[in-house]
PDB file of N, CA and C in Angstrom:
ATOM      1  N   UNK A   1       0.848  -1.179   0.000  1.00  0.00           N
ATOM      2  CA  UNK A   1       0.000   0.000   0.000  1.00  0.00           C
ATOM      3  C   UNK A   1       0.890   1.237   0.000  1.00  0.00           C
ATOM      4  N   UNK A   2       0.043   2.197  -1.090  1.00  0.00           N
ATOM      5  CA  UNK A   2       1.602   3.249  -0.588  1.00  0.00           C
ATOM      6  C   UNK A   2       1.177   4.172   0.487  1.00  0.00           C
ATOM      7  N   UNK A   3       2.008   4.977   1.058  1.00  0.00           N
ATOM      8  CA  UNK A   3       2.240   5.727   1.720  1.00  0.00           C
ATOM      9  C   UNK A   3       3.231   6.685   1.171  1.00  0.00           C
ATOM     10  N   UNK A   4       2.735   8.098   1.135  1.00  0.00           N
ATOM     11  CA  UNK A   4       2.650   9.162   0.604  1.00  0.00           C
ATOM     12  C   UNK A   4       3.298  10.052   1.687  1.00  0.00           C
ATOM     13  N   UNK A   5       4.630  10.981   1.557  1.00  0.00           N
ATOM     14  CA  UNK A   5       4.672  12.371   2.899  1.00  0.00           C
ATOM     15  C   UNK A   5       4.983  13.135   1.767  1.00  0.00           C
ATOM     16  N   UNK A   6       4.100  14.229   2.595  1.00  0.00           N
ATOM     17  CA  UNK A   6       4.415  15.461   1.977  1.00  0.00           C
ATOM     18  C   UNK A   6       5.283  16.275   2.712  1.00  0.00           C
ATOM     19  N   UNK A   7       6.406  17.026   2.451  1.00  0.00           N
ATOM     20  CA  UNK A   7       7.346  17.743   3.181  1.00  0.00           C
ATOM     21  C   UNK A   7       8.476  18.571   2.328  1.00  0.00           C
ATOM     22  N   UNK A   8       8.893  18.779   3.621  1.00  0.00           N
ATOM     23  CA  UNK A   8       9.691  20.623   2.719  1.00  0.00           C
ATOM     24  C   UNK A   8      11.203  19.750   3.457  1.00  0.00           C
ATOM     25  N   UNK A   9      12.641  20.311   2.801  1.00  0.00           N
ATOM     26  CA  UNK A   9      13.514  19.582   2.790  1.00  0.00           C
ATOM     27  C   UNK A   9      14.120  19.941   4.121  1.00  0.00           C
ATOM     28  N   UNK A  10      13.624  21.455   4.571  1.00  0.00           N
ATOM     29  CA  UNK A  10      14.019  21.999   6.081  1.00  0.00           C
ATOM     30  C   UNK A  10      13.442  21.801   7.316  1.00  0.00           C
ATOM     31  N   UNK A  11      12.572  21.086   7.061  1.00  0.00           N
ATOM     32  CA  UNK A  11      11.230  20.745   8.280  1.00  0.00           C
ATOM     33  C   UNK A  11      11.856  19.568   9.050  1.00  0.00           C
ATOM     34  N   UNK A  12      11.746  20.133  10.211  1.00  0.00           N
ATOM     35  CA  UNK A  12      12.309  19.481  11.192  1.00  0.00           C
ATOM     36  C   UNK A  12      11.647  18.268  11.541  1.00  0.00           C
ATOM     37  N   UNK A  13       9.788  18.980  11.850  1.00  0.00           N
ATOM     38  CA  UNK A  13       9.042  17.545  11.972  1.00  0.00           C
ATOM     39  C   UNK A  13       9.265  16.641  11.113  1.00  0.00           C
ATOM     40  N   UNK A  14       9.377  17.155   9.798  1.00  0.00           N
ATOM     41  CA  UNK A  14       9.399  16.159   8.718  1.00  0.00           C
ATOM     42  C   UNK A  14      10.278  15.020   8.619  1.00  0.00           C
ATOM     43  N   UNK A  15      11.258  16.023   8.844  1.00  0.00           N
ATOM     44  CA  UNK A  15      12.638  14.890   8.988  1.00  0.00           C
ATOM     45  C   UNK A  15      12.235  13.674  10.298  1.00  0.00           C
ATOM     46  N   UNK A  16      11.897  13.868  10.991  1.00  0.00           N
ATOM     47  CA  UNK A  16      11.517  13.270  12.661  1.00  0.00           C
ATOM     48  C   UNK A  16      10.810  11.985  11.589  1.00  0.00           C
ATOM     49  N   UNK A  17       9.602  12.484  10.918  1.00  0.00           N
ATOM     50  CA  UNK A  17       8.379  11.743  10.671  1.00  0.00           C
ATOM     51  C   UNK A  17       9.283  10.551   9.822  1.00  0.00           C
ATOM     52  N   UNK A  18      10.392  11.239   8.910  1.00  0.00           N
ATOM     53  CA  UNK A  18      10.697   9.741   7.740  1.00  0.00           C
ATOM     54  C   UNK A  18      11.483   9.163   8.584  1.00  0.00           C
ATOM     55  N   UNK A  19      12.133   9.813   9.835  1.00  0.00           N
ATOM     56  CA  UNK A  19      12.955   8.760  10.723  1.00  0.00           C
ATOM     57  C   UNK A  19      12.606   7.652  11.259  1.00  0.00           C
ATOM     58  N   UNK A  20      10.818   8.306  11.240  1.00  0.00           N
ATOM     59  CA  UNK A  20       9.886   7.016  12.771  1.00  0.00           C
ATOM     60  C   UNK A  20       9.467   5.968  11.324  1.00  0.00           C
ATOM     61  N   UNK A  21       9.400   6.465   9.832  1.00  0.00           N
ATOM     62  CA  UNK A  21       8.667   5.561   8.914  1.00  0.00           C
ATOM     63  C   UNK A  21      10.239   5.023   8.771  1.00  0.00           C
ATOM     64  N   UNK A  22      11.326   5.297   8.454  1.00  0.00           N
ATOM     65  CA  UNK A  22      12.250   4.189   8.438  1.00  0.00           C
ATOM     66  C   UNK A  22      12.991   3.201   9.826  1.00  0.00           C
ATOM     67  N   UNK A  23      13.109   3.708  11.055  1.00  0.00           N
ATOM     68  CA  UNK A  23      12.529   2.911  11.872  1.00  0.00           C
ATOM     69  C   UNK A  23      12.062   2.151  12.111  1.00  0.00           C
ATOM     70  N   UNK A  24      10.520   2.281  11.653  1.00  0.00           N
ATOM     71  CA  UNK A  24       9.333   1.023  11.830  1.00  0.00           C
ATOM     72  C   UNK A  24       9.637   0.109  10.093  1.00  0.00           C
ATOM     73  N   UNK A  25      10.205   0.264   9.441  1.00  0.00           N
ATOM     74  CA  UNK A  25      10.720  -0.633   7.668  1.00  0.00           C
ATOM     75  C   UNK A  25       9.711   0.576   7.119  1.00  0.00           C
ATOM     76  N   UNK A  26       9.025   1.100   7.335  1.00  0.00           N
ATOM     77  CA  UNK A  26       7.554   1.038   6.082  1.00  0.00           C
ATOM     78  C   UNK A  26       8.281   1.668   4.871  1.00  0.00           C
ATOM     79  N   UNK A  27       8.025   1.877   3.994  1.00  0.00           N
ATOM     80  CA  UNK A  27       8.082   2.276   2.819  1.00  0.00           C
ATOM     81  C   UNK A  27       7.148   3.108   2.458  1.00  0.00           C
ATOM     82  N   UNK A  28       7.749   4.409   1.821  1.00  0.00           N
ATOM     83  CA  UNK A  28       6.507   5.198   1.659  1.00  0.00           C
ATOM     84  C   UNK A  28       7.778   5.972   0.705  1.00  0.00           C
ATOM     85  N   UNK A  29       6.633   6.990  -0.328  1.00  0.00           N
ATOM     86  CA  UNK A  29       7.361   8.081  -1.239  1.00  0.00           C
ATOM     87  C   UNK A  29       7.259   9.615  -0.616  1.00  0.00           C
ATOM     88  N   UNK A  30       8.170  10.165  -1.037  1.00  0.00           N
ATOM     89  CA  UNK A  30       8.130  11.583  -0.170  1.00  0.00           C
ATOM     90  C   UNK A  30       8.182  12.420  -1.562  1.00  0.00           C
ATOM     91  N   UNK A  31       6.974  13.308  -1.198  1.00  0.00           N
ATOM     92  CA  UNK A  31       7.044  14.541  -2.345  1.00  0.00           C
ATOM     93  C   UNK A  31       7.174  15.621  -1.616  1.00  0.00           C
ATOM     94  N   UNK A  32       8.485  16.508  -2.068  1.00  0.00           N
ATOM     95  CA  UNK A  32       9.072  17.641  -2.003  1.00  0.00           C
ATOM     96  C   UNK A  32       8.121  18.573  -2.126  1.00  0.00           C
ATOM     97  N   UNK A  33       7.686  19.396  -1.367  1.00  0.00           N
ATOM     98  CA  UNK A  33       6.813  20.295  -1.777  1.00  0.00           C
ATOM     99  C   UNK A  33       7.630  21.751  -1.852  1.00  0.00           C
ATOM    100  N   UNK A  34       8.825  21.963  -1.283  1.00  0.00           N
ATOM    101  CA  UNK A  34       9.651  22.741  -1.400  1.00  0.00           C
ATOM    102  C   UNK A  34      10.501  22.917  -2.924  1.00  0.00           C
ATOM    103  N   UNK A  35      10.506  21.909  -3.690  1.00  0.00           N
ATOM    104  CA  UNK A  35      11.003  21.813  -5.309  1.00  0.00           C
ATOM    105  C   UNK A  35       9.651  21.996  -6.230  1.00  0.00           C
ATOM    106  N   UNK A  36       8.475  20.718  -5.312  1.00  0.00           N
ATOM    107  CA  UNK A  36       7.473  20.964  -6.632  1.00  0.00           C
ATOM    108  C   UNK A  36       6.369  21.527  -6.077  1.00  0.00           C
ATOM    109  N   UNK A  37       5.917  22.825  -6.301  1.00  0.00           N
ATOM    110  CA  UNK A  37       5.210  23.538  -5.674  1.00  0.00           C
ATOM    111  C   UNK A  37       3.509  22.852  -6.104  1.00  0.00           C
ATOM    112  N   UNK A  38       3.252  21.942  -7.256  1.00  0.00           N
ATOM    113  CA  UNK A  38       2.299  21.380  -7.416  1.00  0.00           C
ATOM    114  C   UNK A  38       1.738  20.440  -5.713  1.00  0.00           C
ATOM    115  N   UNK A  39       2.759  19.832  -5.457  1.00  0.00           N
ATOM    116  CA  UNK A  39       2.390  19.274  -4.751  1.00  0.00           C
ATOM    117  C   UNK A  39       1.947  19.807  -2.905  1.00  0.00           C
ATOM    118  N   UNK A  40       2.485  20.996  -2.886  1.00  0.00           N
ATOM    119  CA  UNK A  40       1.699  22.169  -1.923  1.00  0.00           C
ATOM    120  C   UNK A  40       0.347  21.882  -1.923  1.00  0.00           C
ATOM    121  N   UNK A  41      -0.003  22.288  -3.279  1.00  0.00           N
ATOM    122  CA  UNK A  41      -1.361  22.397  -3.516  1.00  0.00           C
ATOM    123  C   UNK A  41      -1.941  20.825  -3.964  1.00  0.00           C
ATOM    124  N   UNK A  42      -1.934  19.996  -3.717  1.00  0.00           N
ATOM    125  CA  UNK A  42      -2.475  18.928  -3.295  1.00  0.00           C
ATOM    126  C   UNK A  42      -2.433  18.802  -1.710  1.00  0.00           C
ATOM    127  N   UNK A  43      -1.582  19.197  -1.057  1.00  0.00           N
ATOM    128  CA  UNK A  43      -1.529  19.625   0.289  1.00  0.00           C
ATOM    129  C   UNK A  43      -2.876  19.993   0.519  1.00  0.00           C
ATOM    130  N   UNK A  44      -3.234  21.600   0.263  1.00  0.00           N
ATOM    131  CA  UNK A  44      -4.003  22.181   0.166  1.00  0.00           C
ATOM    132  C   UNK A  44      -4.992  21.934  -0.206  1.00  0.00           C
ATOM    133  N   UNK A  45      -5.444  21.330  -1.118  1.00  0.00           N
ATOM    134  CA  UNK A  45      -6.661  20.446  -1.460  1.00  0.00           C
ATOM    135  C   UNK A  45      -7.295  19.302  -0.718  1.00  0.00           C
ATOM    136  N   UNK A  46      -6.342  18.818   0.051  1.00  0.00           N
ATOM    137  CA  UNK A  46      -6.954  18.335   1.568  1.00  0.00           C
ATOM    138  C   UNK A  46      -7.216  19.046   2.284  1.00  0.00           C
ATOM    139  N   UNK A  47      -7.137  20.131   2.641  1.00  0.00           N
ATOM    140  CA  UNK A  47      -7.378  21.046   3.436  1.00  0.00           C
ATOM    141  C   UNK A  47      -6.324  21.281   4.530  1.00  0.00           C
ATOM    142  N   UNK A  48      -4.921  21.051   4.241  1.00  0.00           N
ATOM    143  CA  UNK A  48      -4.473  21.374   4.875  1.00  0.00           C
ATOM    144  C   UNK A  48      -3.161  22.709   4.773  1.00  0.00           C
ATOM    145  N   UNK A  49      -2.646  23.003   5.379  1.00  0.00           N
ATOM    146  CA  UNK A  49      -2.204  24.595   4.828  1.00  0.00           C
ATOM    147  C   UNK A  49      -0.261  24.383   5.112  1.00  0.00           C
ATOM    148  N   UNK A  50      -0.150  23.536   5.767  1.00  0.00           N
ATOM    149  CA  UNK A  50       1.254  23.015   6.143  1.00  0.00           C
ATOM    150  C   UNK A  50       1.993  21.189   5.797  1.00  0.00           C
ATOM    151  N   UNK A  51       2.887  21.106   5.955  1.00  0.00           N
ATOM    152  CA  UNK A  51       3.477  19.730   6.179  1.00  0.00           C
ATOM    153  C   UNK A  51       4.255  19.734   7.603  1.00  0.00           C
ATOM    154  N   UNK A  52       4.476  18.366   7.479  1.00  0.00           N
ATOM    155  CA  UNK A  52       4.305  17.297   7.411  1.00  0.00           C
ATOM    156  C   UNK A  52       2.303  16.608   7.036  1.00  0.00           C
ATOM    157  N   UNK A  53       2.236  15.907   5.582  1.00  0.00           N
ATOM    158  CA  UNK A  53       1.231  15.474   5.882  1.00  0.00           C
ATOM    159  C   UNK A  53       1.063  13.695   5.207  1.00  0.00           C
ATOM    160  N   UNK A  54       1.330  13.012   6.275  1.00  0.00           N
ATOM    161  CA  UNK A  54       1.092  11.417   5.310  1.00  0.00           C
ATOM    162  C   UNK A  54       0.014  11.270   4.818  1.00  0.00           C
ATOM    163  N   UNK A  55      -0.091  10.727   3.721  1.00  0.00           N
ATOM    164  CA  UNK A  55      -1.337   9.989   2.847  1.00  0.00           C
ATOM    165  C   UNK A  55      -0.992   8.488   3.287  1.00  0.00           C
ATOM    166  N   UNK A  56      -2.363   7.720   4.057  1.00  0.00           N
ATOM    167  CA  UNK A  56      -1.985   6.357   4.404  1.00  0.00           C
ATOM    168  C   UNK A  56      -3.377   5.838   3.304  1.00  0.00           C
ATOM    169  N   UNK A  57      -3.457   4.660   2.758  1.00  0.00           N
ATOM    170  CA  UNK A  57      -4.635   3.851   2.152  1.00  0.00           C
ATOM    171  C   UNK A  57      -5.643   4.977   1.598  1.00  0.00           C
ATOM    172  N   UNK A  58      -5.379   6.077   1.561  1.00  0.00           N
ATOM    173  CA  UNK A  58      -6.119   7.741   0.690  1.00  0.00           C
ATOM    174  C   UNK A  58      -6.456   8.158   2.031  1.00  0.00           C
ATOM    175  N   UNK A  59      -6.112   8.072   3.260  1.00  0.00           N
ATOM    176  CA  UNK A  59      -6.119   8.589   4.448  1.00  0.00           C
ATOM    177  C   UNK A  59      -4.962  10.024   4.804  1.00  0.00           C
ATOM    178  N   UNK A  60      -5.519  10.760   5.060  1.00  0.00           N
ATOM    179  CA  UNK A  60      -4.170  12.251   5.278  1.00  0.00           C
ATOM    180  C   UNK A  60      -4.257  12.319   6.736  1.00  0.00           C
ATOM    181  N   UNK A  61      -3.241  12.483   6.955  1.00  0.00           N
ATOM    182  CA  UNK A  61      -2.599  12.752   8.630  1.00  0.00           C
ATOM    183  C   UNK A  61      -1.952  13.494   8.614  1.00  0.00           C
ATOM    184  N   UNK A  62      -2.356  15.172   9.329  1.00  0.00           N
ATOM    185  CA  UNK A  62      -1.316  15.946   9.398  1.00  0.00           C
ATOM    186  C   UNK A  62      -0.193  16.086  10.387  1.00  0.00           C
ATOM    187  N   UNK A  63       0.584  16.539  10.394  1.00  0.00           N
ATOM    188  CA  UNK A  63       1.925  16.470  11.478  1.00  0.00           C
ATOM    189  C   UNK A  63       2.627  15.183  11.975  1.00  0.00           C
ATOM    190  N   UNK A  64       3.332  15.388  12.832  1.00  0.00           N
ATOM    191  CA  UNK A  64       3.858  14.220  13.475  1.00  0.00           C
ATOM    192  C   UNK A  64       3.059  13.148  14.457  1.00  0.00           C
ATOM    193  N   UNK A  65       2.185  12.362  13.986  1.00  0.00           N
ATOM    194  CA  UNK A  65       1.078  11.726  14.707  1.00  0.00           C
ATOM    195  C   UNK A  65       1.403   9.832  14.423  1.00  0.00           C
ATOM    196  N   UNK A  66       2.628   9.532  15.270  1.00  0.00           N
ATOM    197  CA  UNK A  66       3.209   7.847  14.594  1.00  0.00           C
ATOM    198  C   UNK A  66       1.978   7.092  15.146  1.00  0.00           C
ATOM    199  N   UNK A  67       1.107   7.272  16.223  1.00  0.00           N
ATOM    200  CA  UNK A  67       0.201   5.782  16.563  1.00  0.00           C
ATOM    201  C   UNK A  67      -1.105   6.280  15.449  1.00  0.00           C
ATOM    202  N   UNK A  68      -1.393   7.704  14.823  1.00  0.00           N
ATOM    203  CA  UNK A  68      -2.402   7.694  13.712  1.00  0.00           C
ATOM    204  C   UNK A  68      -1.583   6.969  12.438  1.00  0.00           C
ATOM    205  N   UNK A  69      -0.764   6.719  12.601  1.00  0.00           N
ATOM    206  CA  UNK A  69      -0.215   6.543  10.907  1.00  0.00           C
ATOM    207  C   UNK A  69       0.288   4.955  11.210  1.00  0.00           C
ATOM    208  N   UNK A  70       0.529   4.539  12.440  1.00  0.00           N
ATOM    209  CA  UNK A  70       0.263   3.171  12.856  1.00  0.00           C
ATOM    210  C   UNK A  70      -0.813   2.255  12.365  1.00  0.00           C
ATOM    211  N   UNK A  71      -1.867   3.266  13.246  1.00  0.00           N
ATOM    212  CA  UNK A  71      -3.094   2.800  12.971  1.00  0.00           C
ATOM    213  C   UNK A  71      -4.254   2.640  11.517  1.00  0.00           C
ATOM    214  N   UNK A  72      -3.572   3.466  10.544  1.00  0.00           N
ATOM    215  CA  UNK A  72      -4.493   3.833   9.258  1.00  0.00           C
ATOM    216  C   UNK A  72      -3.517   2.311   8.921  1.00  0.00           C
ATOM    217  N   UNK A  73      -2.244   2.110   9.064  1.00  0.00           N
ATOM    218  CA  UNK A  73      -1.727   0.823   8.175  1.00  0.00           C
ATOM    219  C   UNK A  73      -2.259  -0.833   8.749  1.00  0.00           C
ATOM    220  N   UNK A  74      -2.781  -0.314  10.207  1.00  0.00           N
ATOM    221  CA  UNK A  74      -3.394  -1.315  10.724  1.00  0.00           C
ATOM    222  C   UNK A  74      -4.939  -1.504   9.732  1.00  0.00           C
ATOM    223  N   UNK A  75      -5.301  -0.098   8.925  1.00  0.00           N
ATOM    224  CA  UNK A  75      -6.541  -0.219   9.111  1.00  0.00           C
ATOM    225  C   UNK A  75      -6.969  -0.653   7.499  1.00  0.00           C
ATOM    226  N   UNK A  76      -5.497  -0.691   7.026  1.00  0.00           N
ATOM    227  CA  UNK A  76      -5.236  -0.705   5.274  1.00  0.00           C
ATOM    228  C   UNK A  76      -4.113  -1.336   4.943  1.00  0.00           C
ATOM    229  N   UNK A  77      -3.865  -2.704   5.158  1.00  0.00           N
ATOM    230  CA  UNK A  77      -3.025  -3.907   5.161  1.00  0.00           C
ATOM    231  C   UNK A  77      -2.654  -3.836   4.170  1.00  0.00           C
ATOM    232  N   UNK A  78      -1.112  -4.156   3.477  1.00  0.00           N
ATOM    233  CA  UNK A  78      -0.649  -4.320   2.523  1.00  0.00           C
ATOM    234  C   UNK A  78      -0.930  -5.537   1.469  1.00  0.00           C
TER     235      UNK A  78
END
């Protein structure tokens, strides 16, 4: 299943967040929103106005939240 972060290359949370997803193995793709400004605005089209934001199973989680992003992979098995 993929797993999706959205993040800027200076974000501290961000960095934290791919530490706890490589940590735990998962695998997930990270889009730069700091290079591709398209992907801001898919940000934004969730309604959210910042990153860190994972996409789990089409699930969005904003910020640093590891037992929500635990739990969406509990809730959307590979």
């Amino acid at each position: 299943m993929p797993v999706i972060v959205y993040s800027k290359p200076h974000c501290i949370e961000c960095n934290v967040l791919k530490r706890f997803l490589n940590d735990y193995k998962i695998e997930y793709e990270v889009r730069d929103c700091g290079a591709h400004p398209e992907y801001l605005e898919e940000v934004k089209q969730m309604g959210f106005l910042g990153v860190p934001v994972t996409v789990v199973g089409g699930k969005a989680i904003q910020g640093l939240q590891p037992d929500a992003i635990l739990e969406a992979l509990k809730e959307h098995p590979s």
